[in-house]
C-alpha atoms as a PDB file:
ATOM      1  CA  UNK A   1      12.451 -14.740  25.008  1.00  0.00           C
ATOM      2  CA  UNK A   2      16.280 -14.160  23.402  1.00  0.00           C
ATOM      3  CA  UNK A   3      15.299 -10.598  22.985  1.00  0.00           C
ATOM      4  CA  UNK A   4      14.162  -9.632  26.743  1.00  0.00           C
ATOM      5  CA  UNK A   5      17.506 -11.260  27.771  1.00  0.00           C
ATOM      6  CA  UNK A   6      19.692  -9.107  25.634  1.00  0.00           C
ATOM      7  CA  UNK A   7      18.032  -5.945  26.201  1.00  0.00           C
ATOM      8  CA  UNK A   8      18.188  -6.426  29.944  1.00  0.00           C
ATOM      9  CA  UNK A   9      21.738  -7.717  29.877  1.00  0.00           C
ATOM     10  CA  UNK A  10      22.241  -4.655  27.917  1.00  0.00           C
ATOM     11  CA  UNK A  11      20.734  -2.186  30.348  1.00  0.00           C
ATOM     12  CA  UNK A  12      17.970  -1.365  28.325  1.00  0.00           C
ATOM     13  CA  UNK A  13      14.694  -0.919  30.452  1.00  0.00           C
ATOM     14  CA  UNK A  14      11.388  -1.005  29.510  1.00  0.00           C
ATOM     15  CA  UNK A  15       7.713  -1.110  31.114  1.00  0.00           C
ATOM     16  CA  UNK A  16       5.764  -2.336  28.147  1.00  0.00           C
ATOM     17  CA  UNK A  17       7.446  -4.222  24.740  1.00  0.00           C
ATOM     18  CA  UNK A  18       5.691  -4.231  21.473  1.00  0.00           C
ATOM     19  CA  UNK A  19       7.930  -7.275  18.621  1.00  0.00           C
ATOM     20  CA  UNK A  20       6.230  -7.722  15.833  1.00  0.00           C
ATOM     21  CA  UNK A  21       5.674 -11.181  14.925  1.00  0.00           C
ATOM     22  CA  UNK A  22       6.143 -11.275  11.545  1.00  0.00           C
ATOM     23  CA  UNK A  23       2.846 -11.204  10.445  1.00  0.00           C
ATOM     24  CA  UNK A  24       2.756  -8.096   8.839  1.00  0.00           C
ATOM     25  CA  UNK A  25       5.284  -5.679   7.493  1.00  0.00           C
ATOM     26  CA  UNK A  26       7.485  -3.143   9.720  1.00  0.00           C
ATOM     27  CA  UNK A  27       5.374  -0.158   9.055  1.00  0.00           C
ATOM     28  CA  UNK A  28       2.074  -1.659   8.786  1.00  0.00           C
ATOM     29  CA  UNK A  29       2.861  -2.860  12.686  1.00  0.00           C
ATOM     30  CA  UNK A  30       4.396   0.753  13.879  1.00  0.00           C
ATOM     31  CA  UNK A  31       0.872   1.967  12.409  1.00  0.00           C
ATOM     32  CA  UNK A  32      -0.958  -0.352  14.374  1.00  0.00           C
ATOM     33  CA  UNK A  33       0.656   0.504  17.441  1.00  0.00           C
ATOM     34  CA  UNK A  34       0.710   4.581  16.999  1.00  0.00           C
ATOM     35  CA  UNK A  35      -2.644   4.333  16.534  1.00  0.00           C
ATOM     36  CA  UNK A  36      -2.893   2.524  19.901  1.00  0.00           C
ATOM     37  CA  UNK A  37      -0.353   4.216  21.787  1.00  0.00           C
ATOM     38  CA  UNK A  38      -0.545   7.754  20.654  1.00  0.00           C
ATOM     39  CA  UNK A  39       1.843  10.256  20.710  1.00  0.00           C
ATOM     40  CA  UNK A  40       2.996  13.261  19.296  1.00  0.00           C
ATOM     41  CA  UNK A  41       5.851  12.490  17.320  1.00  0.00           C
ATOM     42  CA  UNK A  42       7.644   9.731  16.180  1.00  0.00           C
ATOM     43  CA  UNK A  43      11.059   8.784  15.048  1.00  0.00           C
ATOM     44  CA  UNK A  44      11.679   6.513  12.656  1.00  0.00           C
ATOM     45  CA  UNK A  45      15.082   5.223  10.286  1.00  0.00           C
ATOM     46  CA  UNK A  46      13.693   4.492   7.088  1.00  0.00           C
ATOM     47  CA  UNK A  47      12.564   7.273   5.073  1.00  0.00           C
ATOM     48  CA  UNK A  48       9.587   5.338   3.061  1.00  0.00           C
ATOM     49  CA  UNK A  49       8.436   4.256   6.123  1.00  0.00           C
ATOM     50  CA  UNK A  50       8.237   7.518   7.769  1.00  0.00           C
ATOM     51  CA  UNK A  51       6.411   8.487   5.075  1.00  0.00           C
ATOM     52  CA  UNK A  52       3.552   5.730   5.250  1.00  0.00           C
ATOM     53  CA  UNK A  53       3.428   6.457   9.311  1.00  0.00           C
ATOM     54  CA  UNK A  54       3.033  10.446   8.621  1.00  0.00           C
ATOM     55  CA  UNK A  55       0.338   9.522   5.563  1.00  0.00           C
ATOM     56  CA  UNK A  56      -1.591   7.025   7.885  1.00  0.00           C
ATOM     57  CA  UNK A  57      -1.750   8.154  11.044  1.00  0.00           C
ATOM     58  CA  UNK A  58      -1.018  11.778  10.798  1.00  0.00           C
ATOM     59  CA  UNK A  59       1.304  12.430  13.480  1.00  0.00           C
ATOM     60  CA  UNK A  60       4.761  14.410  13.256  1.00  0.00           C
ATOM     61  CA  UNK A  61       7.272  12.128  12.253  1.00  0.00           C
ATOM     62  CA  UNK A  62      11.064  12.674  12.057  1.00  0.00           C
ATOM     63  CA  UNK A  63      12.924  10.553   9.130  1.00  0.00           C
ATOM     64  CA  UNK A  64      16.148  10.399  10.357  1.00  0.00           C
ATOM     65  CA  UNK A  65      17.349   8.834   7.115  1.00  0.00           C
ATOM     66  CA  UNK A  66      16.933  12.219   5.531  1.00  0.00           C
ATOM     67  CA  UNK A  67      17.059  14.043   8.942  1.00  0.00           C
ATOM     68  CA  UNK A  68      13.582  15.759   7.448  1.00  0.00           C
ATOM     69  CA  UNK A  69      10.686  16.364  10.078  1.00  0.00           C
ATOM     70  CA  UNK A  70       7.310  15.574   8.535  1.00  0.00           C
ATOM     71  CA  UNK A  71       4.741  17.669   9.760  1.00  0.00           C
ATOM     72  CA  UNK A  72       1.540  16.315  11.560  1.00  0.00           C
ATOM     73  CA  UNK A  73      -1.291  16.704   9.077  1.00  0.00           C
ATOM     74  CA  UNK A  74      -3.960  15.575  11.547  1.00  0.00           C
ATOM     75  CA  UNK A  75      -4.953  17.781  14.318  1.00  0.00           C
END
């Protein structure tokens, strides 16, 4: 996989890699994988989409976009 070989080349390390694969949209997939790998906060580049993560899954998220820190509204 092209992407495994540049982030190694590029001294990025990693013990576990989630791509999407296209079949759904950008935040639909970070969803899907918060809600499987939780944690307590989350950053993320594109305001809207920080938005839909913080609305959907409830967990802090910084927009760094906006540099705004949504609150987690799920305990």
């Amino acid at each position: 996989m092209k992407q495994v070989e540049w982030l190694k080349k590029n001294g990025v390390n990693f013990n576990t890699l989630i791509m999407n694969d296209g079949s759904m949209s950008a935040a639909e997939f970070k969803v899907r994988c918060l809600m499987k790998h939780p944690c307590e906060w989350f950053w993320e580049s594109n305001y809207a989409e920080a938005l839909f993560i913080n609305k959907v899954v409830g967990m802090a998220v910084l927009s760094v976009e906006g540099m705004k820190l949504l609150q987690q509204t799920k305990p």
